[in-house]
N, C-alpha and C. Protein backbone atom coordinates (compact mmCIF):
# COMPACT_ATOMS: atom_id res chain seq x y z
N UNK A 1 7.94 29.50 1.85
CA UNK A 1 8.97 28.51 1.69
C UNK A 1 8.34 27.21 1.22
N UNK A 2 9.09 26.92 0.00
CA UNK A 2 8.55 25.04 -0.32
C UNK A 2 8.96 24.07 0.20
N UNK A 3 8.16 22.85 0.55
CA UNK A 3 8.64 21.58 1.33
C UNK A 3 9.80 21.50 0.53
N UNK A 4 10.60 20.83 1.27
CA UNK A 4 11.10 20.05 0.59
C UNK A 4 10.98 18.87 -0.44
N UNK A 5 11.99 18.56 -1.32
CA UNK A 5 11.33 18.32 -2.81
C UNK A 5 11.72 16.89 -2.66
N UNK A 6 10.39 15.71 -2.57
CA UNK A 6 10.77 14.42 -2.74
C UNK A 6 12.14 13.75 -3.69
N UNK A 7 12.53 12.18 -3.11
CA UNK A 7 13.44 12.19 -3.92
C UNK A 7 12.83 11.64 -5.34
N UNK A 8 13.67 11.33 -6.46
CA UNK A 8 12.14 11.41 -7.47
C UNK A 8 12.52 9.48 -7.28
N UNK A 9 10.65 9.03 -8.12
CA UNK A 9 10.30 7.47 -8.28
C UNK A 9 11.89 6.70 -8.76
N UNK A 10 12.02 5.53 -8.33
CA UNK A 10 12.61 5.10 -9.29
C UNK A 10 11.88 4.28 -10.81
N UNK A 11 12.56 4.12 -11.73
CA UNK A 11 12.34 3.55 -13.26
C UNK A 11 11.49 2.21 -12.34
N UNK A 12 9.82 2.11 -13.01
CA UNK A 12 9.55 1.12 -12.84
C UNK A 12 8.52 0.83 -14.38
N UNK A 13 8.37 -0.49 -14.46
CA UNK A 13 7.35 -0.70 -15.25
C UNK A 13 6.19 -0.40 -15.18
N UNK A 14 5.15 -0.29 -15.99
CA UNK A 14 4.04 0.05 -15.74
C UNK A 14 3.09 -0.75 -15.32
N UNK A 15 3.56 -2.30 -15.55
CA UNK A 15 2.62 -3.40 -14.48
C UNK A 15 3.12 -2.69 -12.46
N UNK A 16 4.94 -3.07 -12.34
CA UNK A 16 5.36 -2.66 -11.24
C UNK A 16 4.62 -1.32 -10.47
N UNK A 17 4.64 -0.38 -11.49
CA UNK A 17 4.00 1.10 -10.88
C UNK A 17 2.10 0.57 -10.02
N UNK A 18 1.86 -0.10 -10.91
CA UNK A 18 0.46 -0.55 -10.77
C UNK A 18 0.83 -1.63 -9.59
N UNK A 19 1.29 -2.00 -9.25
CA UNK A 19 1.17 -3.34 -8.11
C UNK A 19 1.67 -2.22 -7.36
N UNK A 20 2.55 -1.17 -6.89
CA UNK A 20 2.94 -0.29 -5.86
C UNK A 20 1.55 0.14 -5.63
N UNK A 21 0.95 0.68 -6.55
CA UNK A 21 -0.50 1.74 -6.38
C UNK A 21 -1.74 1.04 -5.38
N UNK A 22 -1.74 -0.20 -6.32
CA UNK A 22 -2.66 -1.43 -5.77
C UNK A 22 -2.53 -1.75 -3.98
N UNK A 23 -1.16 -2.10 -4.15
CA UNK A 23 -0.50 -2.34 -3.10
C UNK A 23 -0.73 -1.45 -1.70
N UNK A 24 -0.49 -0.09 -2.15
CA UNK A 24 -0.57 1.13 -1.24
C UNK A 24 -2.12 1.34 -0.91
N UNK A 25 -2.95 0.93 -1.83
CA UNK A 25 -4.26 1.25 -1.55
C UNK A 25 -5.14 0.37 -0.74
N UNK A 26 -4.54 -0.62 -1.04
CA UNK A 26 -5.24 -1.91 0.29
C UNK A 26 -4.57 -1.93 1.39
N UNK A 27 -3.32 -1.18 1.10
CA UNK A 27 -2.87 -0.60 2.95
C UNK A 27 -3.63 0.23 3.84
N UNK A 28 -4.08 0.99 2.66
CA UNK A 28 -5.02 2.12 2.99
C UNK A 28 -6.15 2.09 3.66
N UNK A 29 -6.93 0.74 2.89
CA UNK A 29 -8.07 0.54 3.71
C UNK A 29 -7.90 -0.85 4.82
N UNK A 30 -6.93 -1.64 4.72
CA UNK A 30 -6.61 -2.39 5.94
C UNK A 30 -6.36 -1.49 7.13
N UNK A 31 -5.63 -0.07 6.85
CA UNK A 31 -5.56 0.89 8.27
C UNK A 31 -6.74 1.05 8.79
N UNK A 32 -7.69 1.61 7.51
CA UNK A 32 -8.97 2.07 7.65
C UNK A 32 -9.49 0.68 9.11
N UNK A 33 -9.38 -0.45 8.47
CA UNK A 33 -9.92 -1.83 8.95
C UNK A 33 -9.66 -2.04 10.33
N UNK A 34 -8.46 -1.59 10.76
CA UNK A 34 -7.73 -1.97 11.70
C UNK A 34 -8.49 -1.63 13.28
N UNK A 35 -8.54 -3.15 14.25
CA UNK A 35 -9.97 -2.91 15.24
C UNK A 35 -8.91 -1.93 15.95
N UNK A 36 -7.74 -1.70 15.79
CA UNK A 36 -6.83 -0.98 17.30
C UNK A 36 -6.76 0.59 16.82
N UNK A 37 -7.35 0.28 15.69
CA UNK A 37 -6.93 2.09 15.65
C UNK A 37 -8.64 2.68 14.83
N UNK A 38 -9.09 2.27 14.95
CA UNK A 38 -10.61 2.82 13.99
C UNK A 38 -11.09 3.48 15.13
N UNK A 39 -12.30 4.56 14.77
CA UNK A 39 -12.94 4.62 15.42
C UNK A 39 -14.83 4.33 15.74
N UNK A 40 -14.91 4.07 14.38
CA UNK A 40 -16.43 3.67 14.20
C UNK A 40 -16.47 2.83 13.25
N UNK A 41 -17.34 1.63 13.47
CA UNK A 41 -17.90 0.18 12.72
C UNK A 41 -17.79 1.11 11.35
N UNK A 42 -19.20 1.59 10.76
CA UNK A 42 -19.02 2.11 9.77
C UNK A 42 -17.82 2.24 8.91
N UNK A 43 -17.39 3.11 9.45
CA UNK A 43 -15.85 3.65 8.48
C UNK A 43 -15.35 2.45 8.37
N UNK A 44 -15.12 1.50 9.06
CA UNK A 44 -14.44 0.06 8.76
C UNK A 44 -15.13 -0.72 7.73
N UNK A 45 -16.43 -0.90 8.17
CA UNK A 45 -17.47 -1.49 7.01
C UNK A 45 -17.30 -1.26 5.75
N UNK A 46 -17.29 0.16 5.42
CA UNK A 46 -16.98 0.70 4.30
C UNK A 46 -15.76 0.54 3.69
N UNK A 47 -14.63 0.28 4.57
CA UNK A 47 -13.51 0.57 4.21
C UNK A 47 -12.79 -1.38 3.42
N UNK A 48 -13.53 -2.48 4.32
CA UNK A 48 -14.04 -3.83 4.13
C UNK A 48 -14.60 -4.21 2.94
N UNK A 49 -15.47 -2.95 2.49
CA UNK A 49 -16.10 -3.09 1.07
C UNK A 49 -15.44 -2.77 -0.06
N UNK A 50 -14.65 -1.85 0.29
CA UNK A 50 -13.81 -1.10 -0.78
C UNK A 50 -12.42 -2.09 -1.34
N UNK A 51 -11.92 -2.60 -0.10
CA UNK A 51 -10.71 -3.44 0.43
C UNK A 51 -11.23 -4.89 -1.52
N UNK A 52 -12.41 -5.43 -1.40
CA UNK A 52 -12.56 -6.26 -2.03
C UNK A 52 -12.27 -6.14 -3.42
N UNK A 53 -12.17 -4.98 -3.81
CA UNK A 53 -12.24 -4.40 -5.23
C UNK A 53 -10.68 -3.82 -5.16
N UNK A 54 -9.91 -3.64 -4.23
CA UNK A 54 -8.77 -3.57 -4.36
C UNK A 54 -7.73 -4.49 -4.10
N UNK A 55 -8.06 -5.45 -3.69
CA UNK A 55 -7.25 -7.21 -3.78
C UNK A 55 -7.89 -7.41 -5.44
N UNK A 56 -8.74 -7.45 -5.75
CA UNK A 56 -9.22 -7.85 -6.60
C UNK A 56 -8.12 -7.11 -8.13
N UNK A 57 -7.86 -5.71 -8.17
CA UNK A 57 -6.70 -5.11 -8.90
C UNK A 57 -5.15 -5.26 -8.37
N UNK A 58 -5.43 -5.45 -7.22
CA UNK A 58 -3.69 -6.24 -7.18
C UNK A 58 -3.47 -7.43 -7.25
N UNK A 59 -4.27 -8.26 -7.42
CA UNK A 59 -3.96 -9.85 -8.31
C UNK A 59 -4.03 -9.07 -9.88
N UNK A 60 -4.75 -8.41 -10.01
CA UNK A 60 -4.66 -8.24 -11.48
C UNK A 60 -3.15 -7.50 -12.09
N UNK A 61 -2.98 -6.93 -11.06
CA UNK A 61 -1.52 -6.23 -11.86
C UNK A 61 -0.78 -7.38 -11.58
N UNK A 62 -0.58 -8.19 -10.58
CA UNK A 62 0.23 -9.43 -10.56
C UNK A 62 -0.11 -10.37 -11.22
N UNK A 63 -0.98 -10.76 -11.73
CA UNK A 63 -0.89 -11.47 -12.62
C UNK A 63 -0.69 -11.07 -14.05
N UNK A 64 -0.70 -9.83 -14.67
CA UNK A 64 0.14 -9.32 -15.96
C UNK A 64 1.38 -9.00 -15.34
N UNK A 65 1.74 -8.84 -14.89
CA UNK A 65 3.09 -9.62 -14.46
C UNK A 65 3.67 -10.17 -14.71
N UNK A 66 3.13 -11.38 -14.30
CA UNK A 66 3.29 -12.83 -14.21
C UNK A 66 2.95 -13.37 -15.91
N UNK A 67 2.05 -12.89 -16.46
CA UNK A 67 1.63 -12.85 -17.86
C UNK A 67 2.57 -12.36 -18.69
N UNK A 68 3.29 -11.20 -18.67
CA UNK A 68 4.27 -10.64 -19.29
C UNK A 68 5.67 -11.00 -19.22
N UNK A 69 5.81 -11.94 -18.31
CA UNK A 69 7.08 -13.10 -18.03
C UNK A 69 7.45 -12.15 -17.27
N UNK A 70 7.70 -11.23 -16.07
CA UNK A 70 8.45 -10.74 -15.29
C UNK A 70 7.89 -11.06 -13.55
N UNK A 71 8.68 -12.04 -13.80
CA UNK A 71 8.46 -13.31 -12.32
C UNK A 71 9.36 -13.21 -11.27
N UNK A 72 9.99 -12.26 -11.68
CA UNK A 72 10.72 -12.06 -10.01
C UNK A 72 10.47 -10.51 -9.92
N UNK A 73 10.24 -10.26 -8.11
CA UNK A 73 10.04 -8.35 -8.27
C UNK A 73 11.47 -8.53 -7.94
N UNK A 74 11.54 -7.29 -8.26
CA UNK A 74 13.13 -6.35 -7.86
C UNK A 74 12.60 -5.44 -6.55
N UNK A 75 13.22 -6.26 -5.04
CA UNK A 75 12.57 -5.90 -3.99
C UNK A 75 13.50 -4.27 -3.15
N UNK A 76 14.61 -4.24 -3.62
CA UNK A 76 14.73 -3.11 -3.43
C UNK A 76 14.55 -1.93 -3.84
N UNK A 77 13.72 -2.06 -5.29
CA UNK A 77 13.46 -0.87 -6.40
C UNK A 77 12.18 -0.29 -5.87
N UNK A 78 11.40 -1.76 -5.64
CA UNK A 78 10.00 -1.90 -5.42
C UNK A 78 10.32 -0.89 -4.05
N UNK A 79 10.93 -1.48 -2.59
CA UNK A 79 10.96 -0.71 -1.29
C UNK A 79 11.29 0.88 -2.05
N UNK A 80 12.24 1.07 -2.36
CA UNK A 80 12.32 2.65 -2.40
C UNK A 80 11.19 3.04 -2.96
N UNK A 81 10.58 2.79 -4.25
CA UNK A 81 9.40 3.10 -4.53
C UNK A 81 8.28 3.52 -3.38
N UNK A 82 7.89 2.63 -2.98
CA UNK A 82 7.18 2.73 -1.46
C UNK A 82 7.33 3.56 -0.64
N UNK A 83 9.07 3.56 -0.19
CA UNK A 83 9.04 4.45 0.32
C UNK A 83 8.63 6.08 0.27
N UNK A 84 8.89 6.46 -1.23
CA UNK A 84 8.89 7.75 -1.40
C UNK A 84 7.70 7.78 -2.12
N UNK A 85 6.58 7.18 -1.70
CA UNK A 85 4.90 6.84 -1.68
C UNK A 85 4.42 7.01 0.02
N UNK A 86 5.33 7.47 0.18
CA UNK A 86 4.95 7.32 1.90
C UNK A 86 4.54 6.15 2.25
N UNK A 87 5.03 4.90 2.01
CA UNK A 87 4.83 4.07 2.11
C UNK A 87 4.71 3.52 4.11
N UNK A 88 5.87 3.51 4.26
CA UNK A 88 5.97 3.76 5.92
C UNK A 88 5.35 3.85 6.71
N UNK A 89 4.89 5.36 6.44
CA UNK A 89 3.53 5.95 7.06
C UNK A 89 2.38 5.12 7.17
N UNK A 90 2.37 4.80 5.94
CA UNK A 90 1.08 4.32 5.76
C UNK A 90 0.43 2.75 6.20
N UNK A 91 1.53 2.37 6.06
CA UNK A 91 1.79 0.74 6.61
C UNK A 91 1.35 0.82 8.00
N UNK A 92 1.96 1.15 8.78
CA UNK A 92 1.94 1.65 10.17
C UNK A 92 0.42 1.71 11.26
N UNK A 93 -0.10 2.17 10.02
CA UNK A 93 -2.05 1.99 10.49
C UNK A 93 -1.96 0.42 10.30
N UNK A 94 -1.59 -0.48 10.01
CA UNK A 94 -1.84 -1.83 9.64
C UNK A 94 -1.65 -2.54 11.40
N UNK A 95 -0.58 -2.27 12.04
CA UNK A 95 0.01 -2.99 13.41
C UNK A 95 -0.77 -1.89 14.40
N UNK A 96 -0.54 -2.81 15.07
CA UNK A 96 -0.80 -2.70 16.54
C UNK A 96 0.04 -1.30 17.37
N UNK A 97 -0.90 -0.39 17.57
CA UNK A 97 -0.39 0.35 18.12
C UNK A 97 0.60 0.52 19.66
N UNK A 98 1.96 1.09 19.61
CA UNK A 98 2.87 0.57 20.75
C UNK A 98 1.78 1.01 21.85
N UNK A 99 2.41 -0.02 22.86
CA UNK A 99 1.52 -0.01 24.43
C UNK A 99 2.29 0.99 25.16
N UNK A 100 1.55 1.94 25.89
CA UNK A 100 1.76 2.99 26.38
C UNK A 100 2.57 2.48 27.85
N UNK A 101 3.88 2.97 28.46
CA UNK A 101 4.04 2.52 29.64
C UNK A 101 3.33 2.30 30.60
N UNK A 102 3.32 1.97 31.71
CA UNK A 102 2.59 1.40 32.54
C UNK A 102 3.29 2.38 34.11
C-alpha cells in the first residue's frame, strides 16, 4: 500500500522556492543546535558550522528578492508551502521541549 499522496507545492517563484529551502534548512540545523534536545556537543558544533553557510544563502535568496522588486512575501502561500515541506515537524526541534507533569 502507498502513503498517502502529499498535497502538491503551491505556484511559487524561484527566488520564493529558494528562501522556503534556505529557510527549512537553518531550521534544520538550529534543531540540530538546540541545548534541550541534542545529545552531544559535537553534533551541535557541527551543526553551528554548517548553520553559517546557511544564513549566509538565505539572505541571499532574500535579497534577489528584494533585488527583483518582490518586497512583500505572500505569507499564506509561503505557510502552506512549509507546510507540505514538513515544515511543522521540523520547526518543533527549534522550542523547548513540553515539561513532563509533575
Amino acid at each position: 500500500m502507498l502513503p498517502p499522496e502529499l498535497p502538491p507545492l503551491p505556484a511559487l517563484t524561484r527566488a520564493e522556492g529558494d528562501l522556503v529551502d534556505r529557510y527549512l534548512e537553518a531550521v534544520d540545523l538550529l534543531g540540530r543546535i538546540n541545548p534541550a534536545r541534542g545529545h552531544d556537543t559535537y553534533s551541535g558544533l557541527r551543526a553551528a558550522q554548517a548553520l553559517v553557510g546557511r544564513a549566509i544563502a538565505l539572505r541571499d535568496a532574500l535579497a534577489l528578492m528584494h533585488d527583483r522588486g518582490e518586497s512583500q512575501l505572500h505569507t499564506a502561500t509561503l505557510a502552506r508551502a512549509l507546510r507540505v515541506l514538513d515544515g511543522e515537524r521540523r520547526s518543533e526541534r527549534v522550542t523547548l521541549p513540553s515539561v513532563p507533569p509533575r
